[in-house]
Protein backbone atom coordinates (compact mmCIF):
# COMPACT_ATOMS: atom_id res chain seq x y z
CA UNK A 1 134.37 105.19 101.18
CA UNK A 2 132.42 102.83 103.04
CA UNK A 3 131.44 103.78 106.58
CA UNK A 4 130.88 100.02 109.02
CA UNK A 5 128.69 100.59 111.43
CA UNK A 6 129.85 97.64 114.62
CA UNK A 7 127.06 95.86 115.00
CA UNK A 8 128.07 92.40 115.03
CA UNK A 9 127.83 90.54 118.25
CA UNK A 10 130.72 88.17 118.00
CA UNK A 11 133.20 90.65 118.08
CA UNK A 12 136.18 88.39 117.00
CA UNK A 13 134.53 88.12 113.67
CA UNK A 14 133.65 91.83 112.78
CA UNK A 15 135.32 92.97 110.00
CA UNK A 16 135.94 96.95 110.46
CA UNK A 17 138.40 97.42 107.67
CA UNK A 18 136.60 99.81 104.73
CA UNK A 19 138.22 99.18 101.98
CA UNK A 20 138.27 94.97 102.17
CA UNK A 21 134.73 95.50 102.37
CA UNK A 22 134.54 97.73 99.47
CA UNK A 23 136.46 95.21 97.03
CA UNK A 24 134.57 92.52 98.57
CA UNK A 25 131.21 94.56 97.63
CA UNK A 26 132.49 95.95 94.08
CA UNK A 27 133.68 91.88 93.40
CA UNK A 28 131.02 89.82 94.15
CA UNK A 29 128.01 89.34 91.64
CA UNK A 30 125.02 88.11 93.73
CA UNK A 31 123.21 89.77 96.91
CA UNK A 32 120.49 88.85 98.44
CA UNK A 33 117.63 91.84 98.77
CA UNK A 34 114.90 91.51 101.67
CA UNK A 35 111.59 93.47 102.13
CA UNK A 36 108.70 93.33 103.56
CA UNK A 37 105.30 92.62 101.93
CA UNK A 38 102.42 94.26 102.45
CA UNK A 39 101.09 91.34 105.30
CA UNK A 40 104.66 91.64 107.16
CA UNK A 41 105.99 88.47 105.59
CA UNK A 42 109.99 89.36 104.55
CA UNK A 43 110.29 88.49 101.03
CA UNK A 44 113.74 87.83 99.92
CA UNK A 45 115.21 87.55 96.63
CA UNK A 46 118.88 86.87 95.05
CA UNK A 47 119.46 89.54 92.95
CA UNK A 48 122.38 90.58 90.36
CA UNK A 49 123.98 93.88 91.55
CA UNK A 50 126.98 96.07 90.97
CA UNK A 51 128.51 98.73 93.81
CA UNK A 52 129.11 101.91 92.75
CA UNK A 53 128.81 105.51 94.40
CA UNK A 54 128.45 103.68 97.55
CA UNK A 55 125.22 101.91 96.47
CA UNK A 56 124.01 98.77 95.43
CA UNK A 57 122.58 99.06 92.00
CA UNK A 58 119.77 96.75 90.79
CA UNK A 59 117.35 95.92 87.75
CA UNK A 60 114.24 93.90 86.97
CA UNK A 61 111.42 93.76 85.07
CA UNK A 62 109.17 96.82 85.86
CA UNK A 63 106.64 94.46 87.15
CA UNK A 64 105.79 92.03 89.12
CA UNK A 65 106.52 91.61 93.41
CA UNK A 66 110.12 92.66 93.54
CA UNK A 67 109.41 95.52 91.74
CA UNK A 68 105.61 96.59 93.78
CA UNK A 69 107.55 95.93 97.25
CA UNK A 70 110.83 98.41 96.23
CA UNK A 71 108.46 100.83 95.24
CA UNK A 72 107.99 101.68 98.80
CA UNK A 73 104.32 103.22 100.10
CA UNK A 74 102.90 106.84 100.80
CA UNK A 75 104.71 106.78 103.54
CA UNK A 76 108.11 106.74 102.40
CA UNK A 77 110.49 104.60 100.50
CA UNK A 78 110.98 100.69 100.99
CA UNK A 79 113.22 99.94 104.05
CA UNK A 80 115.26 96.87 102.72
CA UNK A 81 118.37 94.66 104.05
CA UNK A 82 120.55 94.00 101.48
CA UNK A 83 122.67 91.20 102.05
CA UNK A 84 126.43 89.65 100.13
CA UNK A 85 128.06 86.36 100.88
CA UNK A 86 130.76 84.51 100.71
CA UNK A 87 131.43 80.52 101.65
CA UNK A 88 134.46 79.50 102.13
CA UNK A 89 134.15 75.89 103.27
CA UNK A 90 133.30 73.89 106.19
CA UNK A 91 136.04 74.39 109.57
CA UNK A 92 136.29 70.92 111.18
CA UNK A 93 136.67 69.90 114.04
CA UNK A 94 136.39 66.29 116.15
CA UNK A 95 133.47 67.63 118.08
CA UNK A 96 130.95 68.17 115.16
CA UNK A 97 128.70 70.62 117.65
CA UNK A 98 132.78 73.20 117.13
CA UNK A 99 132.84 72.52 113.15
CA UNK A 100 132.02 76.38 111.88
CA UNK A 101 131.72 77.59 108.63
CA UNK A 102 134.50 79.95 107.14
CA UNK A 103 132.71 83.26 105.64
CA UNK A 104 132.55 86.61 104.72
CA UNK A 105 129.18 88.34 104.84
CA UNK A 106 128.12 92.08 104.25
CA UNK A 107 124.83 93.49 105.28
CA UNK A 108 123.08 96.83 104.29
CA UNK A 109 120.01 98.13 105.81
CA UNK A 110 118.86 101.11 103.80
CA UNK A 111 116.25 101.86 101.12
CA UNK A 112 115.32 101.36 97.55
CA UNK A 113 115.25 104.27 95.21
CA UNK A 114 113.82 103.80 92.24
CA UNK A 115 115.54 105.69 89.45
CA UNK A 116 113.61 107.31 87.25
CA UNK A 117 116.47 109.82 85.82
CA UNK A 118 116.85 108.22 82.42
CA UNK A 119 120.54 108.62 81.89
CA UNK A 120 121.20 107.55 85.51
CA UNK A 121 119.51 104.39 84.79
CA UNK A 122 121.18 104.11 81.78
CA UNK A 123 124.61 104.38 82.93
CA UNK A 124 124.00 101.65 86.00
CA UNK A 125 122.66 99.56 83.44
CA UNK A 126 126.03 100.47 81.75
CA UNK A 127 127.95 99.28 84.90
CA UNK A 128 125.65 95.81 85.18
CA UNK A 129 126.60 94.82 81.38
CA UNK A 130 130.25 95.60 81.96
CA UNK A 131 130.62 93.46 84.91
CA UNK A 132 128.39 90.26 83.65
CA UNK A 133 129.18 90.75 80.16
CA UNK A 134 132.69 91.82 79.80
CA UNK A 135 133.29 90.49 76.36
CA UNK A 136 130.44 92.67 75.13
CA UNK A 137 130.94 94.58 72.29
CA UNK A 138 128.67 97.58 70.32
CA UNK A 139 127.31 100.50 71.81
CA UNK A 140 126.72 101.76 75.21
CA UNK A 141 123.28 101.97 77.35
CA UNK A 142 122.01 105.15 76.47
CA UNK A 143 118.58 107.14 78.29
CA UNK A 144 116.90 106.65 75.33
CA UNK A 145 116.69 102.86 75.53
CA UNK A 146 115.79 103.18 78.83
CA UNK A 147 113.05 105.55 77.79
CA UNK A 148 111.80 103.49 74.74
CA UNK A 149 112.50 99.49 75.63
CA UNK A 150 109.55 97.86 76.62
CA UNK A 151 109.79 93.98 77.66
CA UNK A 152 108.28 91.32 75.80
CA UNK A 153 106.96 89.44 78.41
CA UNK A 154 105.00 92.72 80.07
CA UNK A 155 105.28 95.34 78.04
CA UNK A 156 106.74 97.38 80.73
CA UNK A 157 110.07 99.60 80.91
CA UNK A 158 112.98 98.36 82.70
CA UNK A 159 112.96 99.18 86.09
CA UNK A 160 116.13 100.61 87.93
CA UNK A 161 116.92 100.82 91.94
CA UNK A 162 119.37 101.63 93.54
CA UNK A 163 120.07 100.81 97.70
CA UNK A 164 121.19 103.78 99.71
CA UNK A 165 123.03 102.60 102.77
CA UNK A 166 121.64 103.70 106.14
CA UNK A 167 123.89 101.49 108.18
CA UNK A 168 126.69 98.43 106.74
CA UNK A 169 128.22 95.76 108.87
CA UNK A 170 130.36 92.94 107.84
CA UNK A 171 132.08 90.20 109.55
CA UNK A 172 134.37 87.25 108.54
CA UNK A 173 135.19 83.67 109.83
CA UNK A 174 138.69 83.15 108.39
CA UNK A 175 139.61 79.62 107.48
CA UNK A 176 142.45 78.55 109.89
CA UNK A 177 144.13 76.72 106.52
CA UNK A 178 144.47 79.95 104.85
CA UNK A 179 141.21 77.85 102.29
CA UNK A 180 140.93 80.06 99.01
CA UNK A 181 139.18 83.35 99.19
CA UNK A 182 139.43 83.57 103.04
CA UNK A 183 142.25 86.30 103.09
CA UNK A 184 140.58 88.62 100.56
């Protein structure tokens, strides 16, 4: 289960209840992954992802800057935020400087582990297809694809990370019209 760290300055709008955050984390299809890059600049990229084991699993080519910038440096791993949204619509109000935005946001600071266990990969791969690809039919992601596939644009292997948690917060703005998706 998730553990929220409370973090969030405008107290009315933390969220602190584990499990809503969970679903949230386990529904939604996009994040938003942040690092920085080797001259301090953040470099942030929307990302498909799937939440499982308590951590955000994610693949990519196994090249380019994502991929060079996850791989972390002699010093350790690299420290990323992760980062899930959700817009619910505008709040108004007739003094445009009150009109708010209805949301619900999750943020992960933690680190990117690349996997290099080939059945591990495999099986979040596994996870990924199942959850953009539900109709899909034929066999499952096995290690040894991971092992032998090789992409045609690079020649490289897929590349596998997944985002161990060092800290989650999450808040909400609820729309006062009960607006779709602000009660879940």
């Amino acid at each position: 289960m998730i553990e929220l760290a409370s973090q969030v300055t405008y107290r009315d709008r933390d969220l602190t209840d584990p499990e809503r955050v969970e679903r949230f984390l386990r529904a939604a299809k996009v994040g938003v992954v942040a690092v920085n890059d080797v001259d301090g600049f953040p470099y942030a990229v929307p990302v498909n992802y799937v939440w499982h084991d308590g951590a955000a699993w994610i693949h990519g080519m196994g090249s380019g800057k994502r991929q060079r910038l996850l791989g972390g440096t002699a010093l350790g791993p690299a420290k990323v935020c992760f980062t899930v949204f959700r817009d619910d619509g505008t709040v108004p109000d007739p003094v445009a400087c009150q009109a708010d935005t209805a949301y619900l946001s999750v943020l992960v600071l933690g680190v990117a582990e690349r996997v290099t266990v080939a059945d591990q990969a495999a099986a979040a791969l596994q996870l990924i297809v199942e959850k953009f690809l539900p109709e899909r039919t034929g066999p499952a992601i096995g290690g040894r694809l991971i092992e032998t596939y090789r992409s045609a644009l690079d020649g490289n292997a897929v590349a596998v990370h997944r985002i161990v948690p060092w800290q989650i917060t999450a808040k909400q703005n609820r729309h006062p019209d009960g607006e779709p998706g602000s009660s879940s």
